[in-house]
N, C-alpha and C. Protein backbone atom coordinates (compact mmCIF):
# COMPACT_ATOMS: atom_id res chain seq x y z
N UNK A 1 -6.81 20.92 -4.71
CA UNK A 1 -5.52 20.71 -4.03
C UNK A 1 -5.45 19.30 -3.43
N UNK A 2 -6.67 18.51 -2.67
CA UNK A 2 -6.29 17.55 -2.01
C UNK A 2 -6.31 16.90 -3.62
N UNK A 3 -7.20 16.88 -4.55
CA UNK A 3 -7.63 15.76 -5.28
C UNK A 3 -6.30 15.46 -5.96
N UNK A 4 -5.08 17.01 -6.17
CA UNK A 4 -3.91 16.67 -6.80
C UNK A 4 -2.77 15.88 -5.50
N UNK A 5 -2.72 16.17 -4.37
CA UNK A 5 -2.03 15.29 -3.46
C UNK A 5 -2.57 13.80 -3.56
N UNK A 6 -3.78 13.41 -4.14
CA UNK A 6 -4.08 11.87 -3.74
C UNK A 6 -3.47 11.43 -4.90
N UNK A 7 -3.98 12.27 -6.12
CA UNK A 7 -3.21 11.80 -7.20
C UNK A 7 -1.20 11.66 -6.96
N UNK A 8 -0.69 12.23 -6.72
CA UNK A 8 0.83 11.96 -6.35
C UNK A 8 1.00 10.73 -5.07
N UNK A 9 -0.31 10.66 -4.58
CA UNK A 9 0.20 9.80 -3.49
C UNK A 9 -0.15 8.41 -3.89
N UNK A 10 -1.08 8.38 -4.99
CA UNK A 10 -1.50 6.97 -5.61
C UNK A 10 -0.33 6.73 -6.78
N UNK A 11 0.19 7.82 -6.82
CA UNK A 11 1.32 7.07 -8.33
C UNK A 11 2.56 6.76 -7.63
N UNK A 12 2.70 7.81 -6.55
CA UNK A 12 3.76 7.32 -5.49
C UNK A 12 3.68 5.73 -4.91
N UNK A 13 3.02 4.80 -4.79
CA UNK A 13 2.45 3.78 -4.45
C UNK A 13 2.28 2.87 -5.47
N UNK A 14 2.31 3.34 -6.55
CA UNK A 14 1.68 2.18 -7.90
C UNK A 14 3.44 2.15 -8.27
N UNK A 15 4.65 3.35 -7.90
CA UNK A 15 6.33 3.22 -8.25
C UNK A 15 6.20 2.33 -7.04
N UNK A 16 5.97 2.33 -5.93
CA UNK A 16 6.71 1.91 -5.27
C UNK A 16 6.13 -0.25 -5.41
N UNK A 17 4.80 -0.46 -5.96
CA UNK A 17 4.18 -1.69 -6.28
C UNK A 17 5.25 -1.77 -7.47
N UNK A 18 5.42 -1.35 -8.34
CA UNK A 18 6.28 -1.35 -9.46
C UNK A 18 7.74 -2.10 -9.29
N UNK A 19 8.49 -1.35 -8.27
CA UNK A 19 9.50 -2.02 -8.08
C UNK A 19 9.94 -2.99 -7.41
N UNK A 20 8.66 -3.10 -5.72
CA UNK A 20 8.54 -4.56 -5.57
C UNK A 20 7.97 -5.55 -6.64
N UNK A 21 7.36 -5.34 -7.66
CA UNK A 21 7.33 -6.90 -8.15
C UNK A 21 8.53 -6.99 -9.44
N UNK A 22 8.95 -5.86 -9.95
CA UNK A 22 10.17 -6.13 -10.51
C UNK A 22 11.01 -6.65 -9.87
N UNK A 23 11.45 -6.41 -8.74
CA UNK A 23 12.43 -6.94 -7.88
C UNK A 23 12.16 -8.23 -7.79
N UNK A 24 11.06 -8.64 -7.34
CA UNK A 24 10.40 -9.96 -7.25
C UNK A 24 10.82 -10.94 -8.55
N UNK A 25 10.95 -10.53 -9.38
CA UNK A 25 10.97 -10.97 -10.61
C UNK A 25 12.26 -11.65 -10.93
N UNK A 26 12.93 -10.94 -10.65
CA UNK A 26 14.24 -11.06 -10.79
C UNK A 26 14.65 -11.85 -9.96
N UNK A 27 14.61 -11.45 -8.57
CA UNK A 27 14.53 -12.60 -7.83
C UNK A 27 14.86 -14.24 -7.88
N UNK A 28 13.18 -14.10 -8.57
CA UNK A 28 13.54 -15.36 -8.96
C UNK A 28 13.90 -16.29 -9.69
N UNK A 29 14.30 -14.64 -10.88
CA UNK A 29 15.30 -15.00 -12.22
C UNK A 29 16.62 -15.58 -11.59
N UNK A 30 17.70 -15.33 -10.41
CA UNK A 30 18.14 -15.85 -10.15
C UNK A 30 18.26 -17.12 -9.54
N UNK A 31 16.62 -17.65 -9.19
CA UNK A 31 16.84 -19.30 -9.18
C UNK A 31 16.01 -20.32 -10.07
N UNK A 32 16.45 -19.94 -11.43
CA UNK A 32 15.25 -20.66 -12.31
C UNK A 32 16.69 -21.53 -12.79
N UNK A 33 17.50 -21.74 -12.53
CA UNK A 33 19.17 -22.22 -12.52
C UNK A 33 18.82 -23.35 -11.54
N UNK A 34 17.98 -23.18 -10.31
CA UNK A 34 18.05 -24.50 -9.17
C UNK A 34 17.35 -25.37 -8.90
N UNK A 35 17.02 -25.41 -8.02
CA UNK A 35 15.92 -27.32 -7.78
C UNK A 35 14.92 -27.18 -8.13
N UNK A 36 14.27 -26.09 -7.63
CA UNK A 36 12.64 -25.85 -8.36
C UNK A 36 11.97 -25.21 -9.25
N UNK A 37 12.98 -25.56 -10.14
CA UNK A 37 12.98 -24.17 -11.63
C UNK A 37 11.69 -23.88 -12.05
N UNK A 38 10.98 -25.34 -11.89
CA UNK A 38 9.37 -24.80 -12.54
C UNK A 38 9.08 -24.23 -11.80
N UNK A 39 8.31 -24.10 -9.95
CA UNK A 39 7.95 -23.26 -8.97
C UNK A 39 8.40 -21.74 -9.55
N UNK A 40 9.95 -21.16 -9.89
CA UNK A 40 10.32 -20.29 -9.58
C UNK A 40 10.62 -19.57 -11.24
N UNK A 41 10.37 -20.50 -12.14
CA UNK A 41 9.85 -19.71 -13.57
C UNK A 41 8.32 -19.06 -13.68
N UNK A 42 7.36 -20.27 -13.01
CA UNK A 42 6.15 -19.54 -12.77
C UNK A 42 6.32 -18.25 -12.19
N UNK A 43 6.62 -18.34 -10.83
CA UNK A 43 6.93 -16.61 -9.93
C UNK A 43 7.44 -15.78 -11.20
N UNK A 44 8.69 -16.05 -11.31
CA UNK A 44 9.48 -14.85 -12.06
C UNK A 44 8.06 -14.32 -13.28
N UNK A 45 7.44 -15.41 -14.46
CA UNK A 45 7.12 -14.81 -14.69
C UNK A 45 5.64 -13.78 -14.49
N UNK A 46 4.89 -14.53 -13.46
CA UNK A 46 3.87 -13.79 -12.83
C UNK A 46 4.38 -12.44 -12.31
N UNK A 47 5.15 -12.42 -11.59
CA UNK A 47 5.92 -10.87 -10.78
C UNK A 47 5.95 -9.76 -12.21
N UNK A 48 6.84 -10.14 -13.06
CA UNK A 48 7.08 -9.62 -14.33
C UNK A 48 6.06 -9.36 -15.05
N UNK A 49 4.77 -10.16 -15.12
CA UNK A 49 3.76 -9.90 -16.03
C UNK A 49 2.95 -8.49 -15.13
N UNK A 50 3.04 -9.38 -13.56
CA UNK A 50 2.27 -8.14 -13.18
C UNK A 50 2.87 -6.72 -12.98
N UNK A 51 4.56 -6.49 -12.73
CA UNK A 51 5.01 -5.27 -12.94
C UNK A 51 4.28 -4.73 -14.25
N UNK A 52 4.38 -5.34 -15.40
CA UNK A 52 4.10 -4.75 -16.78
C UNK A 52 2.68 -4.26 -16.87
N UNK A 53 1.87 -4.80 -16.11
CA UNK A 53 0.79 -4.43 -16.26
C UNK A 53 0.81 -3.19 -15.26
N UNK A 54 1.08 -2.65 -14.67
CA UNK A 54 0.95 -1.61 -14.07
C UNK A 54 0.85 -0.44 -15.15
N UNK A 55 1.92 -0.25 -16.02
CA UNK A 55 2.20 0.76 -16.87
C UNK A 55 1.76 0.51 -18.16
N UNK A 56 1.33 -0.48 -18.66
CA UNK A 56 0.46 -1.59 -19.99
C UNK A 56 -0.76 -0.62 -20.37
N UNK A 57 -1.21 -1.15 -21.62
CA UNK A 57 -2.26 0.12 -22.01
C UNK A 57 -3.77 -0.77 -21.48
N UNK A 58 -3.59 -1.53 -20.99
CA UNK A 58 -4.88 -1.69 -20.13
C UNK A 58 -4.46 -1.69 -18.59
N UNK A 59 -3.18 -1.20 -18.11
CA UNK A 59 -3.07 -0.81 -16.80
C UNK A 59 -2.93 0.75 -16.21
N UNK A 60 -2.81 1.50 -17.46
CA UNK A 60 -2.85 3.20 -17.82
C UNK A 60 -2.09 3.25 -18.21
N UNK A 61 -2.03 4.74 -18.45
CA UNK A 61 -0.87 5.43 -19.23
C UNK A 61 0.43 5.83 -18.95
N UNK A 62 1.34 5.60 -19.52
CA UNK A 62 2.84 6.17 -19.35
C UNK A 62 2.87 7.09 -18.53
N UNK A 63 4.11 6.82 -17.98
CA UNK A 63 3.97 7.87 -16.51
C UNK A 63 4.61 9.09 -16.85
N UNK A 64 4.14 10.35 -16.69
CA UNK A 64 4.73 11.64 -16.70
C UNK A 64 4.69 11.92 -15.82
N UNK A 65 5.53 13.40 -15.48
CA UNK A 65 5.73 14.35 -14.55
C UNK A 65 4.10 15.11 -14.12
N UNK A 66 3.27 15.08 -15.06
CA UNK A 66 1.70 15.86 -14.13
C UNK A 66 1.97 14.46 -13.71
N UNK A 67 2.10 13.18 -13.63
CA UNK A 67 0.75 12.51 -13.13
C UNK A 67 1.75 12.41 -11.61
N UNK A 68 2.80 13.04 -11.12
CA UNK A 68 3.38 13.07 -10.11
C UNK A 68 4.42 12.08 -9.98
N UNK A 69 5.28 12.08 -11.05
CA UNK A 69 6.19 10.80 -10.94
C UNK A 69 7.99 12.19 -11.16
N UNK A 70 8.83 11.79 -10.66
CA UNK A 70 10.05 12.40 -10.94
C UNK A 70 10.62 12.08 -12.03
N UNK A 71 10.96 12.97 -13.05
CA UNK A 71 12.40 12.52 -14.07
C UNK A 71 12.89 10.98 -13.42
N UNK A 72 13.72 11.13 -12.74
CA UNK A 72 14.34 10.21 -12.57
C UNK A 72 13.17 8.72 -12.22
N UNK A 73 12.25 8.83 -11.80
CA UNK A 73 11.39 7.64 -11.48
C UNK A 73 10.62 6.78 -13.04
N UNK A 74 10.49 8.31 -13.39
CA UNK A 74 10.17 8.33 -14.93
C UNK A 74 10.79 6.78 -15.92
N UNK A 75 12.63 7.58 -15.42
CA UNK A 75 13.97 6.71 -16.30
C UNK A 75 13.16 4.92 -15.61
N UNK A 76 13.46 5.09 -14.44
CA UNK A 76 13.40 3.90 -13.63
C UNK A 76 12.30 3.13 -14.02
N UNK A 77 11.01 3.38 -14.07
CA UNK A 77 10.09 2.49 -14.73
C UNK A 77 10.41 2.22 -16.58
N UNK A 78 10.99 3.10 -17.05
CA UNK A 78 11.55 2.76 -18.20
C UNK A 78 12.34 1.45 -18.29
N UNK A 79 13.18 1.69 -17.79
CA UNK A 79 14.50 0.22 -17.65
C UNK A 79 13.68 -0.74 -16.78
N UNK A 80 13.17 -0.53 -15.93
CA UNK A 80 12.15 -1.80 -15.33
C UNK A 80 11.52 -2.78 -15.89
N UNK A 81 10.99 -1.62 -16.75
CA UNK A 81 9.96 -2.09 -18.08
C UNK A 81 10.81 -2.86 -18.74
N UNK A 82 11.84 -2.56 -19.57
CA UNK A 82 12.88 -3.08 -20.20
C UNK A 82 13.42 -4.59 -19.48
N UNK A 83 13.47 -4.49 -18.18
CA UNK A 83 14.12 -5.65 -17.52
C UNK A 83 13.23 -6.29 -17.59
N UNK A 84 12.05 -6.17 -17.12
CA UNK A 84 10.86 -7.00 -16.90
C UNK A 84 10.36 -7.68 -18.19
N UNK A 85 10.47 -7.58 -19.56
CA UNK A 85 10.08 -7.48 -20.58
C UNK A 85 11.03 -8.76 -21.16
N UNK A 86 11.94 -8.46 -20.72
CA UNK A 86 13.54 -9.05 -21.72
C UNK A 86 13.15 -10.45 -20.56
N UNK A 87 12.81 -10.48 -19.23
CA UNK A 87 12.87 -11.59 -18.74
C UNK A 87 11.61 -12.60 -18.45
N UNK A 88 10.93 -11.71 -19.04
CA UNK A 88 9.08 -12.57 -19.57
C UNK A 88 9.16 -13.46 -20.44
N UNK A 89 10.03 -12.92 -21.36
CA UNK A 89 10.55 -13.35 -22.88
C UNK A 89 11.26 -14.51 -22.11
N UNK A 90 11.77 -14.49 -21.48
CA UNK A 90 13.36 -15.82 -20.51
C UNK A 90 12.31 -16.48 -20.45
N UNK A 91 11.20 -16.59 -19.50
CA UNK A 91 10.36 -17.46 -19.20
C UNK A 91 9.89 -18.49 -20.21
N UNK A 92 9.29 -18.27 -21.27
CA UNK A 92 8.57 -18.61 -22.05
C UNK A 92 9.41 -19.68 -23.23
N UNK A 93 10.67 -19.76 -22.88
CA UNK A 93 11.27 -20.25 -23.29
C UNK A 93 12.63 -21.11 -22.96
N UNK A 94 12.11 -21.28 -21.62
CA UNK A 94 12.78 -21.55 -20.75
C UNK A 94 12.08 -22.94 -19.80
N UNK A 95 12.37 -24.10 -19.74
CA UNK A 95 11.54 -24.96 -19.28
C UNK A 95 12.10 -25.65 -18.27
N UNK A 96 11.40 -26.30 -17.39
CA UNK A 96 11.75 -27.47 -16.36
C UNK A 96 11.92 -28.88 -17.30
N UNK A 97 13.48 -29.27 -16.31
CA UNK A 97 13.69 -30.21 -17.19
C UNK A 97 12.93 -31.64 -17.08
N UNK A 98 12.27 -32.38 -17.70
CA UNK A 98 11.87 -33.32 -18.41
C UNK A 98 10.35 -32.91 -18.67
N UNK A 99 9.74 -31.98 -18.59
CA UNK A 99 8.35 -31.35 -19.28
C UNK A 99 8.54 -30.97 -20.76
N UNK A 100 7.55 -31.42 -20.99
CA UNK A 100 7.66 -30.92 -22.73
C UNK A 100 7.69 -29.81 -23.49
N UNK A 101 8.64 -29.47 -24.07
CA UNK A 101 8.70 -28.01 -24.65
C UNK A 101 6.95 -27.34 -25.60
N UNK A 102 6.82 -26.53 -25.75
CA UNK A 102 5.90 -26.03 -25.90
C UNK A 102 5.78 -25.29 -27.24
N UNK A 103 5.48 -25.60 -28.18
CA UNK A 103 5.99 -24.96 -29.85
C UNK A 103 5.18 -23.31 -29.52
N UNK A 104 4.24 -22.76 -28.66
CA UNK A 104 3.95 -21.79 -29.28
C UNK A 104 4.58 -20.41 -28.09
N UNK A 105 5.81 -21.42 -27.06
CA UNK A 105 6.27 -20.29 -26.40
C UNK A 105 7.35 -19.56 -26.78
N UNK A 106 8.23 -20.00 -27.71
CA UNK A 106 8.81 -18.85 -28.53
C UNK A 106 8.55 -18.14 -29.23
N UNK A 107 7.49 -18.11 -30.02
CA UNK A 107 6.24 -17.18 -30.73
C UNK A 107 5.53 -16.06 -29.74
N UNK A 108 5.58 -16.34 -28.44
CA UNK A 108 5.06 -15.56 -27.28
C UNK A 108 6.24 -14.75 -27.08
N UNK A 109 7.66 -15.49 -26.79
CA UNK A 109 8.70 -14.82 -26.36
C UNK A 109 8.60 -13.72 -27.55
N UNK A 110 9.14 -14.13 -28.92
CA UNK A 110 9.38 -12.90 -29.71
C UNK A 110 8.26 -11.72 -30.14
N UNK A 111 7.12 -11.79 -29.51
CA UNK A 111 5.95 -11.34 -29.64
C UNK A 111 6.14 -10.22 -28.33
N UNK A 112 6.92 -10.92 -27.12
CA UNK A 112 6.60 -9.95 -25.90
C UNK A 112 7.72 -9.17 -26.74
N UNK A 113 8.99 -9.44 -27.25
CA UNK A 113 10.07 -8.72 -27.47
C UNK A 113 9.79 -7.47 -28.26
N UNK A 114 8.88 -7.75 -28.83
CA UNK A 114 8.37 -6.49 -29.59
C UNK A 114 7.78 -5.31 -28.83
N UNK A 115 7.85 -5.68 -27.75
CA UNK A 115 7.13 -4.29 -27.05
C UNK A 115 7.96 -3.22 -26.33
N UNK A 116 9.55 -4.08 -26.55
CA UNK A 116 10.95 -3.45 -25.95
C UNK A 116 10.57 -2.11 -26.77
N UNK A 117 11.00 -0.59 -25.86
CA UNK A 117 11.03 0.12 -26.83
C UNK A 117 12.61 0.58 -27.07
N UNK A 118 12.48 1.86 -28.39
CA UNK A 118 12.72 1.66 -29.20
C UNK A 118 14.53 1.93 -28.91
N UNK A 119 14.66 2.40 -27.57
CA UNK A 119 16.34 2.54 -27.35
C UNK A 119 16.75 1.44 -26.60
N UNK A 120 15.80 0.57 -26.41
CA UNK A 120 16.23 -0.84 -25.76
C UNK A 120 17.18 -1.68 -26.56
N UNK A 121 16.54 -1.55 -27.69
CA UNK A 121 16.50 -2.46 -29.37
C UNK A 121 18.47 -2.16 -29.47
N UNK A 122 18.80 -1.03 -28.84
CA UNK A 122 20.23 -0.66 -29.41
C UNK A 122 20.77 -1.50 -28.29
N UNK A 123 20.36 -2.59 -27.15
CA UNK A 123 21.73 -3.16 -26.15
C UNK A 123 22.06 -4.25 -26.91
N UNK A 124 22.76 -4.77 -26.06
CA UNK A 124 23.73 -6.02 -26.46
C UNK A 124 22.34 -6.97 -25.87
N UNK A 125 21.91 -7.10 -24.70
CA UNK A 125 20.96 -7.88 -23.83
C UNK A 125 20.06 -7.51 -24.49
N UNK A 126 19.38 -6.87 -25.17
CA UNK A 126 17.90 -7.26 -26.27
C UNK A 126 18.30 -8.33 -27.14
N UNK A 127 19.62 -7.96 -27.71
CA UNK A 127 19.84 -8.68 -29.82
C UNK A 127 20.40 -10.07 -28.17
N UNK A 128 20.81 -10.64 -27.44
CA UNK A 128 21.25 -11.73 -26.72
C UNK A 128 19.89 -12.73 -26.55
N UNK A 129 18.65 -11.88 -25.85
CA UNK A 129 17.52 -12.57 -25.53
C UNK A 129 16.87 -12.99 -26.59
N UNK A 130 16.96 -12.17 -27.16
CA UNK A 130 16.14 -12.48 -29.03
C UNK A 130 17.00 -13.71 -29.80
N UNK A 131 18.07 -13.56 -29.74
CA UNK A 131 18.84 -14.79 -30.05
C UNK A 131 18.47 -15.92 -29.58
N UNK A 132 18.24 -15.87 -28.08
CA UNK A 132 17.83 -17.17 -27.59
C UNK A 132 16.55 -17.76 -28.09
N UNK A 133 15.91 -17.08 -28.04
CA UNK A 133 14.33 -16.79 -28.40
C UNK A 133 13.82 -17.70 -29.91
N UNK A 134 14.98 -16.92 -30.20
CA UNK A 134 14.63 -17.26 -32.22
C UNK A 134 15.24 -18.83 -32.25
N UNK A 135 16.34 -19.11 -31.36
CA UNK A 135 16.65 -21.06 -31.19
C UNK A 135 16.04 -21.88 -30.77
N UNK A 136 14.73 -20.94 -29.75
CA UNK A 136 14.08 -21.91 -28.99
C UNK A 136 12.95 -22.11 -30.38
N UNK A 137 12.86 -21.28 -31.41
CA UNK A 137 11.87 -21.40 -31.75
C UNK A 137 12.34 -21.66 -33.50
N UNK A 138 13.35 -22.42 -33.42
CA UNK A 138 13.94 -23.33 -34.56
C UNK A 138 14.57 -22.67 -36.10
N UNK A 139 14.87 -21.52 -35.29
CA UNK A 139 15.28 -20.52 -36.53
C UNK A 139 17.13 -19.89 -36.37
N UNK A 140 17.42 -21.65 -36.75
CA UNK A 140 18.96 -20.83 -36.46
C UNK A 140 19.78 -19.83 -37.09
N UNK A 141 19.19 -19.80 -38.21
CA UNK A 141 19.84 -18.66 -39.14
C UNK A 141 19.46 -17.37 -38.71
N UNK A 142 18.14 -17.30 -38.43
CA UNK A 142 18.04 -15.73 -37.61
C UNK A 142 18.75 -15.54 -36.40
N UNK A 143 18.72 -16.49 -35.54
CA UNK A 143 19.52 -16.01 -33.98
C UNK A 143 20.86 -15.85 -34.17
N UNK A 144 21.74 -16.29 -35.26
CA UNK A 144 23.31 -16.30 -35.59
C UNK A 144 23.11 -14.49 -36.13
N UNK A 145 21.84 -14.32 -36.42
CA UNK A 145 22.56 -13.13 -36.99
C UNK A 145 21.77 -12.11 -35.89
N UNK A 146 21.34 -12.08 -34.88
CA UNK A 146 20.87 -11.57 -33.25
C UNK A 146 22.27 -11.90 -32.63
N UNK A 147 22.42 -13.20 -32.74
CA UNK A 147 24.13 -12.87 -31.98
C UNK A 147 25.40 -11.99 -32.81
N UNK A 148 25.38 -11.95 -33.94
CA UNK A 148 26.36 -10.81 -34.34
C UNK A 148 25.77 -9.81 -34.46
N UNK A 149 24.71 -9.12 -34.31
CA UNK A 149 24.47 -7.97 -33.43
C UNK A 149 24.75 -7.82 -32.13
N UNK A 150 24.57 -8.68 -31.59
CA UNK A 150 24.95 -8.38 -30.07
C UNK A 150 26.33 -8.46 -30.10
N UNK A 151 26.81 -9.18 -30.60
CA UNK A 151 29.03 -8.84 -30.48
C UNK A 151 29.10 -7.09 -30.57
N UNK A 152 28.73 -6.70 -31.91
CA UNK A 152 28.95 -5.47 -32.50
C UNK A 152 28.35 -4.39 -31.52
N UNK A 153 27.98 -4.86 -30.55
CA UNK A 153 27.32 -3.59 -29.71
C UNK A 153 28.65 -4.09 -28.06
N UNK A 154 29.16 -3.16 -27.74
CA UNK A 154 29.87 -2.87 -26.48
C UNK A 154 28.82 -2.36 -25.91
N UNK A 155 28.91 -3.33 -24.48
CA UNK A 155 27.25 -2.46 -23.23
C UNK A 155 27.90 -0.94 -22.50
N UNK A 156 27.07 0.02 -22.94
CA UNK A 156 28.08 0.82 -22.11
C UNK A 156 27.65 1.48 -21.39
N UNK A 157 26.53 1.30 -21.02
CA UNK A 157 25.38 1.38 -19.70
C UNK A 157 25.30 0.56 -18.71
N UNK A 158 25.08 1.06 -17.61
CA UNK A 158 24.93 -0.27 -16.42
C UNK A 158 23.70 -1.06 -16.77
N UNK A 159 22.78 -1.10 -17.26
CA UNK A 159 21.05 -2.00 -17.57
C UNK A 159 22.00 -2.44 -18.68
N UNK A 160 22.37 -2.22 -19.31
CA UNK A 160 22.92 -3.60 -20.50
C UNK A 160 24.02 -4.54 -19.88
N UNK A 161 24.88 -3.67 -19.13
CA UNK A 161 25.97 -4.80 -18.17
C UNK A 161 25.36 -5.33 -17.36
N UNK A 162 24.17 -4.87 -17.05
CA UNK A 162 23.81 -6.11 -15.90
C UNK A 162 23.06 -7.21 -16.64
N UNK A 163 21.97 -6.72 -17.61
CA UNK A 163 21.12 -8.00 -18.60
C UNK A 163 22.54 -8.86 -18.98
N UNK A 164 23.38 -8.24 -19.87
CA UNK A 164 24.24 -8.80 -20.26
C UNK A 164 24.77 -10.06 -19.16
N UNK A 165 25.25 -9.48 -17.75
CA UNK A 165 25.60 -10.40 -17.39
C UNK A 165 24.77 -11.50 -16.85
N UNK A 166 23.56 -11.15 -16.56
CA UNK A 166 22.41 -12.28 -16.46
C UNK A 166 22.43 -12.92 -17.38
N UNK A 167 22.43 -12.75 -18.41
CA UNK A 167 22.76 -13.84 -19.83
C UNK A 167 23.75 -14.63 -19.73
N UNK A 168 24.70 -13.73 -19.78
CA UNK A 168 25.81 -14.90 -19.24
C UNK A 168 25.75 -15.75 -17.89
N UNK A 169 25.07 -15.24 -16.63
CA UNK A 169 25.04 -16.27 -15.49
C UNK A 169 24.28 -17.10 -15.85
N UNK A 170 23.15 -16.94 -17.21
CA UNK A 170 22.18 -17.94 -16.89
C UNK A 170 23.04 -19.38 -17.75
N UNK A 171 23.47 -18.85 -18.54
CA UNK A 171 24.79 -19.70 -19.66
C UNK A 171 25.70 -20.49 -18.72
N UNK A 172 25.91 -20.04 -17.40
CA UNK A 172 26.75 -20.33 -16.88
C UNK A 172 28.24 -19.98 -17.05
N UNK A 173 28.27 -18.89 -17.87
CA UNK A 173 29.32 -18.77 -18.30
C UNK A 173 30.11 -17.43 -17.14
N UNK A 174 30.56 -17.67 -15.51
CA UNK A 174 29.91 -16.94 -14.57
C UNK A 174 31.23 -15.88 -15.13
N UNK A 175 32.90 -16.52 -15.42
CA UNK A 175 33.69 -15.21 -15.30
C UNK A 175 33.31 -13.74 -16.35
N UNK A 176 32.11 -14.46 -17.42
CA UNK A 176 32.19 -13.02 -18.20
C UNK A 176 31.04 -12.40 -17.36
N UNK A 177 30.04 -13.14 -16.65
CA UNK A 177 29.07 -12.60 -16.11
C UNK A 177 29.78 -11.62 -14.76
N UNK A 178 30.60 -12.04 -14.32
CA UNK A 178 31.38 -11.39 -13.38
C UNK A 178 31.87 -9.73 -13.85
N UNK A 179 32.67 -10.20 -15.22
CA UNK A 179 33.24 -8.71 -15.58
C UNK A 179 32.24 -8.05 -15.80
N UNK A 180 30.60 -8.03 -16.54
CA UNK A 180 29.66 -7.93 -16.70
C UNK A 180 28.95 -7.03 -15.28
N UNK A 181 28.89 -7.48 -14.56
CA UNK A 181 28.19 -6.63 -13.36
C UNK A 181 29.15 -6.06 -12.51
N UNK A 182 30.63 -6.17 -12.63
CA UNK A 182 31.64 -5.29 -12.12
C UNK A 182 31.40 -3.69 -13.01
N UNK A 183 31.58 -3.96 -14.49
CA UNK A 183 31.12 -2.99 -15.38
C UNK A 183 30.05 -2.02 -14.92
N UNK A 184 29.28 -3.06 -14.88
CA UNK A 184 27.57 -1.98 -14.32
C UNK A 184 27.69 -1.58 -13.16
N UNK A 185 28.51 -2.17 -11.82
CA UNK A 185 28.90 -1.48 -10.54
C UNK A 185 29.61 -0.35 -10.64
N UNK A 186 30.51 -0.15 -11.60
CA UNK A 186 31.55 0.96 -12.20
C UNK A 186 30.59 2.10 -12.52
N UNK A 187 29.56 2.15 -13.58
CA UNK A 187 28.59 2.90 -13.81
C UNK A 187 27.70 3.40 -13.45
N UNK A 188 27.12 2.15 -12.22
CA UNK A 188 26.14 2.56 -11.01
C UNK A 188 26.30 1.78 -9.82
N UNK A 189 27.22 2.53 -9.27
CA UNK A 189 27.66 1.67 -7.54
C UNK A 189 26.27 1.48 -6.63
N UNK A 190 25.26 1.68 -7.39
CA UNK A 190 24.03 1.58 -6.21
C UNK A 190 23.25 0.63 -6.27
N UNK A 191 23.89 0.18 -8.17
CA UNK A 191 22.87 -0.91 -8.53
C UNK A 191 22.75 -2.37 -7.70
N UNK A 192 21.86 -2.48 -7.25
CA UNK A 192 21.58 -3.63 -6.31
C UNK A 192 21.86 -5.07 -6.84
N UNK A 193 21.07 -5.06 -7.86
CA UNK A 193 21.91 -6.96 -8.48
C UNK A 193 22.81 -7.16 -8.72
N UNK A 194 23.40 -5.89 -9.57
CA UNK A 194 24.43 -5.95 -10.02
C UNK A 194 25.76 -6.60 -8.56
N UNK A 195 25.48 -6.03 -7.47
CA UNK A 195 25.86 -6.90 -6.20
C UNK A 195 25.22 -8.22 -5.55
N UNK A 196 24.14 -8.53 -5.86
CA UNK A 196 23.63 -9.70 -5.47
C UNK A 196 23.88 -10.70 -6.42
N UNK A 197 23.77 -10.44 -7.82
CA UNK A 197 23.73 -11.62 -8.43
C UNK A 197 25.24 -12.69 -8.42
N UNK A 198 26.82 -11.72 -8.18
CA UNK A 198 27.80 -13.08 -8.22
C UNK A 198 27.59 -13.13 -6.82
N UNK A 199 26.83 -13.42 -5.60
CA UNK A 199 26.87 -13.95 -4.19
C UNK A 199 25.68 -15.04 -4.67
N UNK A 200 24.69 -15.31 -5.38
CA UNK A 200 24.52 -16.55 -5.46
C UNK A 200 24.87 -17.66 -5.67
């Protein structure tokens, strides 16, 4: 009996490490846009690498219901995973400006992309990041055809309206990023970036 309470109280603790460094992550996905982009690409992607490793097959196994996690916490490290994943990939291909681009970090990016699973693969914000991914890494004919996948998909989940609109804030392109996380507020009024990100 106790040995199954420590177990719920250590996975209770490894969700709750989980979503501080996702959060973290993101974070500082929203200032890799400002003065100290290198400082705050490093963070983003350290936070992100280390969320992933929590749930990674050298950090254990997928979380189920024995190991004391809820359905719903279950979903939540799912899309975490997903967020965290899609914006590791941002990093790596993503540079401070006047440092030299790096030929083997888009090969990394589309390498992490592969670990999206397999209902991720259906958003608009997977076929968007992969697009970017495949330009940074000199393959324009593949990313033209990652971006007409991503047209052909409508986000109709709040985690794709919000990636989605992070794509677009990072584009700068802020009014679609706007309709973008209004969308995902519509779907999930609780979602937290989805309110923080147009106040930056």
């Amino acid at each position: 009996q106790w040995a199954a309470q420590q177990a719920r109280n250590d996975a209770q603790a490894k969700y709750a490490r989980f979503q501080e460094l996702r959060d973290r992550a993101l974070f500082h996905s929203t200032l890799m846009t400002g003065m100290d982009i290198a400082a705050n690409l490093k963070a983003a992607r350290n936070k992100a690498t280390g969320a992933l490793e929590l749930f990674s097959a050298s950090g254990g196994k997928p979380p189920s219901d024995a190991d004391g996690y809820s359905p719903a916490q279950i979903r939540e490290i799912s899309l975490g995973k997903f967020e965290s994943l899609l914006l590791l990939a941002e990093t790596k291909v993503r540079r401070a400006p006047g440092l030299p681009a790096d030929a083997g970090q888009p090969v990394e990016a589309l390498t992490i992309l592969d670990g999206v699973e397999s209902w991720a693969r259906d958003t608009r914000a997977y076929h968007l990041v992969r697009a970017r991914c495949l330009e940074a890494a000199q393959r324009p004919d593949d990313a033209a055809k990652e971006r007409q996948q991503a047209d052909a998909i409508d986000p109709a989940t709040a985690i794709d309206n919000f990636l989605v609109g992070d794509q677009e804030f990072q584009e700068n392109n802020l009014d679609a990023a706007i309709r973008h996380f209004d969308r995902a507020l519509r779907l999930q009024p609780d979602h937290f970036w989805a309110h923080h990100f147009p106040a930056v």
